[in-house]
Protein backbone atom coordinates (compact mmCIF):
# COMPACT_ATOMS: atom_id res chain seq x y z
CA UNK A 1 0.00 0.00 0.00
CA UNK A 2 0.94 3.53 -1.10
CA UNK A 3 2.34 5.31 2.66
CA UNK A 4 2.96 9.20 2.84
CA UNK A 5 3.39 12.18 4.78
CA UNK A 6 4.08 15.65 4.00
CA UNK A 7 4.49 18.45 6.31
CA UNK A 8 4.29 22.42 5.60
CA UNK A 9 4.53 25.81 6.78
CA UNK A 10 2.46 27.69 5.02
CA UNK A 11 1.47 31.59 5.54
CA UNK A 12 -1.97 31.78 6.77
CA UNK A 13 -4.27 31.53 9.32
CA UNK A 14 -4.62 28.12 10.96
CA UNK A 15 -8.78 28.06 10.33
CA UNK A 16 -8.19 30.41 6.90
CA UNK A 17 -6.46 26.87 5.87
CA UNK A 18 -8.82 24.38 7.55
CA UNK A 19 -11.98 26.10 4.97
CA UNK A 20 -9.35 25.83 2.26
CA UNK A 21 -8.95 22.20 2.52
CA UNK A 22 -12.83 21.07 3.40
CA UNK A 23 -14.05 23.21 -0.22
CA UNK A 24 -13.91 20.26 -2.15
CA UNK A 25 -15.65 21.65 -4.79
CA UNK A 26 -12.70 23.54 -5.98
CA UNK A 27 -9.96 20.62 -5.79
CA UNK A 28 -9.93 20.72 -9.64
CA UNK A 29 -9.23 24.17 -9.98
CA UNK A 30 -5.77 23.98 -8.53
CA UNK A 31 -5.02 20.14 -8.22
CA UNK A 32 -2.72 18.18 -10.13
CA UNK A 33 -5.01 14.82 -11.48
CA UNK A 34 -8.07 16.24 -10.04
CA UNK A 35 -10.36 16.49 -12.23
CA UNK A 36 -13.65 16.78 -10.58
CA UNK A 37 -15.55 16.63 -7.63
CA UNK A 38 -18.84 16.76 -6.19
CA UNK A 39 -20.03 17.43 -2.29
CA UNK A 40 -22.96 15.11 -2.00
CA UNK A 41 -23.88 15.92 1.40
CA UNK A 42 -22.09 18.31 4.47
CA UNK A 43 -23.30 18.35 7.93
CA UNK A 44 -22.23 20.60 10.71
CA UNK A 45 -22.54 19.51 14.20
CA UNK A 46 -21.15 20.87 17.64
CA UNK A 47 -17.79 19.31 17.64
CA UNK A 48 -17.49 18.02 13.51
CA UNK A 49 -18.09 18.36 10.17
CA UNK A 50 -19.26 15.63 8.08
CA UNK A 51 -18.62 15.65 4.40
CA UNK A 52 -19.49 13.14 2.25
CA UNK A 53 -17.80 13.74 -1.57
CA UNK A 54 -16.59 12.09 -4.72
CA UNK A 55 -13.30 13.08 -6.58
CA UNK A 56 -12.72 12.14 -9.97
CA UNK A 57 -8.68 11.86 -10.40
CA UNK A 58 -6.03 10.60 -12.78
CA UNK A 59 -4.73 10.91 -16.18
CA UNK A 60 -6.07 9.35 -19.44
CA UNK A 61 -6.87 6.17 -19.81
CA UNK A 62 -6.76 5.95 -15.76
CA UNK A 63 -9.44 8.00 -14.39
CA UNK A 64 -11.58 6.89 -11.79
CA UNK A 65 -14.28 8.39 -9.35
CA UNK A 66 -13.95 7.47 -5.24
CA UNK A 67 -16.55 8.99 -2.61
CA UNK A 68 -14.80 9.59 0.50
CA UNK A 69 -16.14 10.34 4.17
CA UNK A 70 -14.76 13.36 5.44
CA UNK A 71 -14.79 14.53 9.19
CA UNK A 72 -13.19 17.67 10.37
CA UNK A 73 -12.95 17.81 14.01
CA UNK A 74 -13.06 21.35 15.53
CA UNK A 75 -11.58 19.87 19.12
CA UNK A 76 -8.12 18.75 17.62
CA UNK A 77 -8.24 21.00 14.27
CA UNK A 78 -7.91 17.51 12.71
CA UNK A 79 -9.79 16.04 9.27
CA UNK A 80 -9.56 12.23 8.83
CA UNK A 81 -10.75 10.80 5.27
CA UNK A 82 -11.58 7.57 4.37
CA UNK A 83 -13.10 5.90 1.13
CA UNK A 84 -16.87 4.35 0.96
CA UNK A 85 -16.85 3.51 -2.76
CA UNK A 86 -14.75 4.13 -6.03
CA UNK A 87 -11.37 1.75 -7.22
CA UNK A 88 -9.61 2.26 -3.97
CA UNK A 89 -9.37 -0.50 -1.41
CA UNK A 90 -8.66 1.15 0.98
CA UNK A 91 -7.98 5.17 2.12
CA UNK A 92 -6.99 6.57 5.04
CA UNK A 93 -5.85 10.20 5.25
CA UNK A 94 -5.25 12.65 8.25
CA UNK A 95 -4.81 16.30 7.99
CA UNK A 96 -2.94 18.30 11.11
CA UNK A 97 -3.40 22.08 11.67
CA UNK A 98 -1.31 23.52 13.98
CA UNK A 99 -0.73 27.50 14.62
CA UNK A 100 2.76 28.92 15.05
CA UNK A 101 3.92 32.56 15.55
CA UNK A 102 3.86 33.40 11.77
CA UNK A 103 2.61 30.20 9.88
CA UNK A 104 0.57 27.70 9.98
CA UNK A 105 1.90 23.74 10.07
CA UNK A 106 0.52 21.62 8.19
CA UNK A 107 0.50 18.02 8.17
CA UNK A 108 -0.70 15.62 5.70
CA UNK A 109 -0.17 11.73 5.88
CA UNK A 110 -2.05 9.31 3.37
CA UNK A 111 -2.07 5.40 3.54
CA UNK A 112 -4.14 3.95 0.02
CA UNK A 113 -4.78 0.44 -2.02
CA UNK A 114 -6.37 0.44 -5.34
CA UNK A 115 -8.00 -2.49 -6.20
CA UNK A 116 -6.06 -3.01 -9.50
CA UNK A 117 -3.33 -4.76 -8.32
CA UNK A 118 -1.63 -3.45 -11.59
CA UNK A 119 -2.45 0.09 -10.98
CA UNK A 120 -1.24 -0.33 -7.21
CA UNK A 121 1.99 -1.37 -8.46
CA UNK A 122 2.33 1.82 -10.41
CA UNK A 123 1.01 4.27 -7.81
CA UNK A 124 3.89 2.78 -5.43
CA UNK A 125 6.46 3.83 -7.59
CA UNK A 126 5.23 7.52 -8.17
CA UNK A 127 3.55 8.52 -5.44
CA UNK A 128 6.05 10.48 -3.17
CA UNK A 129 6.27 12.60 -6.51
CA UNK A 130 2.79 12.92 -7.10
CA UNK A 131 2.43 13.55 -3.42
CA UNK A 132 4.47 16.13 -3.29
CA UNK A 133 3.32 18.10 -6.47
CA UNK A 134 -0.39 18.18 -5.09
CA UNK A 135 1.17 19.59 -2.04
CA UNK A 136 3.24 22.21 -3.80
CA UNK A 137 -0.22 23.44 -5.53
CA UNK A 138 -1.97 23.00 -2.66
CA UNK A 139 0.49 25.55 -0.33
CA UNK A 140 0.75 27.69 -3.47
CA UNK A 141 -3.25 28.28 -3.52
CA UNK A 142 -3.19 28.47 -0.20
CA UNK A 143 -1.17 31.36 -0.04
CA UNK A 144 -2.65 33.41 -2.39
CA UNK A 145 -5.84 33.22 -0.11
């Protein structure tokens, strides 16, 4: 399985960043491979927010949609994702916001299996790469916020 962590400092505002990452809807304007997505359903409660979405990712011929459950919890300034449908076998991803004097760190670990064992094989060999170009235009947007 695909394992990775990335961690930033990025100029902003610790919940300026946290609003950034749950608008979904706007992945594809600034993601590498992202090519669509779609918030089916967003609930806010005391404590969380629940987000249920699909993204559409890849490159031709591989494209594929996955629906993910996302939960952003206000206590820890945490978001956990996992999958509930699409090519992926499993997903597990964790996002970390934590204030400092002048930035804001951000941390970013993601643990994945497609289902094509083929396309699994792939992803392993590219996906620190991949990783860490969706992070670049991730802080990048970000900071133009």
């Amino acid at each position: 399985m695909p394992k990775a962590s990335v961690t930033r400092q990025i100029n902003g505002e610790k919940q300026k960043l946290i609003d950034f990452v749950l608008d979904i809807e706007k992945y594809p304007e600034f993601i590498p491979f992202c090519i669509d997505s779609k918030v089916y359903e967003k609930k806010e409660m005391n404590e969380e927010i629940a987000i249920i979405a699909d993204l559409t990712i890849g490159r031709k011929p591989f494209v594929d949609t996955y629906k993910s459950d996302v939960r952003y919890n206000k206590k820890n300034d945490s978001i956990h994702v996992t999958n509930i449908g699409g090519p992926l076998k499993h997903l597990e991803n964790n996002w970390k916001f934590v204030q400092k004097k002048n930035y804001t760190e951000v941390q970013f670990d993601v643990d994945f299996e497609i289902k094509n064992k083929f396309l699994n094989i792939i992803m392993e060999k590219s996906f620190q790469f991949g990783l860490n170009k969706i992070a670049d235009a991730f802080q990048k947007k970000a900071e133009s916020l």
